[in-house]
Protein backbone atom coordinates (compact mmCIF):
# COMPACT_ATOMS: atom_id res chain seq x y z
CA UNK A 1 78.78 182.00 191.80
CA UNK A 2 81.36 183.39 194.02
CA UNK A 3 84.86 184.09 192.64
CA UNK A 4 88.56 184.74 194.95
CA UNK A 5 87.01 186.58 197.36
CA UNK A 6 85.00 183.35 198.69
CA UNK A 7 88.40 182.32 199.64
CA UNK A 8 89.41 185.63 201.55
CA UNK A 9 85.93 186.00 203.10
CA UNK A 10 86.06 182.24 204.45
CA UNK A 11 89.50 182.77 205.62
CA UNK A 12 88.14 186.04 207.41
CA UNK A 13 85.33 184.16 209.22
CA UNK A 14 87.44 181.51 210.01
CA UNK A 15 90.11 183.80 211.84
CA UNK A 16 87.64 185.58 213.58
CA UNK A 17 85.62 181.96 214.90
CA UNK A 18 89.30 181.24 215.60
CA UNK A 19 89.75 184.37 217.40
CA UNK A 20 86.32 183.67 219.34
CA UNK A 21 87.68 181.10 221.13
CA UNK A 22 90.26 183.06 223.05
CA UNK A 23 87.76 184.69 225.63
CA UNK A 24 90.79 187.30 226.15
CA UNK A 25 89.59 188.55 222.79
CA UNK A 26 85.76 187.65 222.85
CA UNK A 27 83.03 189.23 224.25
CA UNK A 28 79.28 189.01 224.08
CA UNK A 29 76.37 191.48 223.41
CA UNK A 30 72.84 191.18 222.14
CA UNK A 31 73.39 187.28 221.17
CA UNK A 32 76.51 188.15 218.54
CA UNK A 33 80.03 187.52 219.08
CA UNK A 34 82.50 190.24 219.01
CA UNK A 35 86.00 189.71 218.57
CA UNK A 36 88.19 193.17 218.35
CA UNK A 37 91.63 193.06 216.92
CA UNK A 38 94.45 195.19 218.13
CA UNK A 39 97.91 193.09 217.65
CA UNK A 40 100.96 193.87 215.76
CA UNK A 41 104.05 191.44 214.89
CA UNK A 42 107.15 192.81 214.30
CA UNK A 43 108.83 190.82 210.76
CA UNK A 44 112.75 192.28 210.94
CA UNK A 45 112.78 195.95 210.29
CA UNK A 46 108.63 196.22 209.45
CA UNK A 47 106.14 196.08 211.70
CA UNK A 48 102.63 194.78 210.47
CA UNK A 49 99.27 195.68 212.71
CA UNK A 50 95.59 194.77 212.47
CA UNK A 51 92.98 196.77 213.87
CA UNK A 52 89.22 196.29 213.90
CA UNK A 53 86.63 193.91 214.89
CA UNK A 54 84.66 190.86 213.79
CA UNK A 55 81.11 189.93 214.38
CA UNK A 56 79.42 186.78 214.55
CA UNK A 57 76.18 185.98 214.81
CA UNK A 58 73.57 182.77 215.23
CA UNK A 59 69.93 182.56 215.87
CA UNK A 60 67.08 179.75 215.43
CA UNK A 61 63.92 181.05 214.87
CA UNK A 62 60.34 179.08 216.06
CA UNK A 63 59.93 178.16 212.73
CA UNK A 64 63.03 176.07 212.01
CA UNK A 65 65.32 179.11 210.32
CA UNK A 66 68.66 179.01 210.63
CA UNK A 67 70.34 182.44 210.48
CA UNK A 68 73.99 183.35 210.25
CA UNK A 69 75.70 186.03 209.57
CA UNK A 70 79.37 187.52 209.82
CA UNK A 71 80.65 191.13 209.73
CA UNK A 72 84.10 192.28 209.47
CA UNK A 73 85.73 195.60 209.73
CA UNK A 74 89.36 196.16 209.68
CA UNK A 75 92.57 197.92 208.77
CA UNK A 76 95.93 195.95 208.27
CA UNK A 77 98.90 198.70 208.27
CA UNK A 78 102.31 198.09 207.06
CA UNK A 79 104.72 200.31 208.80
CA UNK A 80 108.91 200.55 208.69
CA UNK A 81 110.08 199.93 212.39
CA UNK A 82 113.20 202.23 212.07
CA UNK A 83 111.02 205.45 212.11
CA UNK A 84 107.17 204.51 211.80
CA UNK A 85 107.18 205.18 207.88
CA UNK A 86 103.94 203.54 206.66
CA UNK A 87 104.68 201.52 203.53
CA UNK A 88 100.71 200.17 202.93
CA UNK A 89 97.26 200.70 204.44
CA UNK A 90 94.00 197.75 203.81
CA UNK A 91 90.87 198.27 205.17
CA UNK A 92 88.63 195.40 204.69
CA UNK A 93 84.99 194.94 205.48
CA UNK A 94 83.16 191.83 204.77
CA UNK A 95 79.66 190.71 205.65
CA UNK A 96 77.88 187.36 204.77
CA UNK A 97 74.52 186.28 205.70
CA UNK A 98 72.93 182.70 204.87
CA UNK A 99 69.79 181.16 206.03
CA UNK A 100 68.60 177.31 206.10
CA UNK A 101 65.78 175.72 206.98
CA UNK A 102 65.46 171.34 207.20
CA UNK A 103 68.65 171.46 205.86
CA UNK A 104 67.95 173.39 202.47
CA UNK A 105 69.81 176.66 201.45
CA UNK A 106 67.04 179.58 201.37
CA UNK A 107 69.54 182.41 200.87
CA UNK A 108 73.21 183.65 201.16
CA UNK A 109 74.83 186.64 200.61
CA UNK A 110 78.39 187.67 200.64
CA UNK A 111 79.75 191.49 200.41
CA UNK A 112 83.32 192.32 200.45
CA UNK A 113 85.35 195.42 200.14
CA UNK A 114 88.73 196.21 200.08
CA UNK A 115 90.85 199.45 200.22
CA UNK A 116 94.63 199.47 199.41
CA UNK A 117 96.54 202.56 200.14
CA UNK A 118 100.47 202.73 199.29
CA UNK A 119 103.13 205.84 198.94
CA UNK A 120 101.98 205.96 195.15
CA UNK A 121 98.10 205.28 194.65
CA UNK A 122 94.75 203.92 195.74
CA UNK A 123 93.42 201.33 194.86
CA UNK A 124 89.82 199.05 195.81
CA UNK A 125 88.05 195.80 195.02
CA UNK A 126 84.90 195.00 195.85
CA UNK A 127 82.26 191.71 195.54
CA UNK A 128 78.49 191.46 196.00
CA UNK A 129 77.05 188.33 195.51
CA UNK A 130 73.17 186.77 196.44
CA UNK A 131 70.88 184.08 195.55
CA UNK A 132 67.77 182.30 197.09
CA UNK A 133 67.70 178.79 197.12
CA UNK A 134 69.14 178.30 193.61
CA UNK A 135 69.04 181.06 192.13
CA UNK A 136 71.33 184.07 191.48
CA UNK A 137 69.91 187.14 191.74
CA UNK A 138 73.48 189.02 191.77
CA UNK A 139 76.81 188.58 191.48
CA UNK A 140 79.27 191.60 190.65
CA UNK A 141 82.81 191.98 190.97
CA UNK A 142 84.53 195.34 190.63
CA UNK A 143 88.66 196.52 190.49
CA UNK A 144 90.05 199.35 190.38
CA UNK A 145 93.69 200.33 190.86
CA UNK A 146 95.47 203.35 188.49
């Protein structure tokens, strides 16, 4: 059901569990995990920067539902050191949502969406997927770069 962007989204939840468990970077409101990026690295003469935030999010309800969900929101910018020349701009969001019960997949949903901005164009991708249980009700994947 889910093409590349399973990989990219799992990657994205994974970096921002990872980033929950430096409590530098973590902090807590209304039962979700917030992680907000603001860190550059500098890679010879171009400096690369990620700004934004992650959500996480867990809860158990009385009647044996599992929910999760993730949320993601940010902008990686490419920039020359030597004079602060941005070379590329992505903004990302992602959000997935999945609920179990007893072990047994009632629904997940995944929704990505990605902005790339260069000296020369514009270009996006984006991927909504859901299903219940087994079934799919959606799954759309849309690219566009001129």
């Amino acid at each position: 059901m889910f093409t590349k962007r399973t990989t990219l989204i799992g990657a994205a939840l994974a970096l921002g569990a990872a980033a929950l468990a430096a409590p530098a970077q973590a902090a807590s409101g209304n039962g979700a995990d917030v992680t907000k990026f603001n860190e550059c690295s500098v890679y010879g003469s171009y400096q690369d920067c990620r700004t934004g935030t992650a959500v996480n999010h867990h809860v158990s309800t009385p009647s044996g539902v599992q929910s999760t969900s993730s949320s993601s929101n940010y902008t990686d910018t490419l920039t020359v050191t030597d004079g602060g020349t941005v070379l590329n701009t992505i903004q990302t969001q992602t959000h997935s949502h999945m609920l179990v019960r007893d072990g047994q997949l009632l629904e997940v949903g995944q929704h990505y969406r990605e902005q790339t901005t260069d000296a020369t164009r514009q270009c996006w991708e984006r991927e909504d997927s859901h299903q219940t249980g087994t079934k799919v009700q959606y799954d759309r994947d849309a690219h566009y770069c001129p």
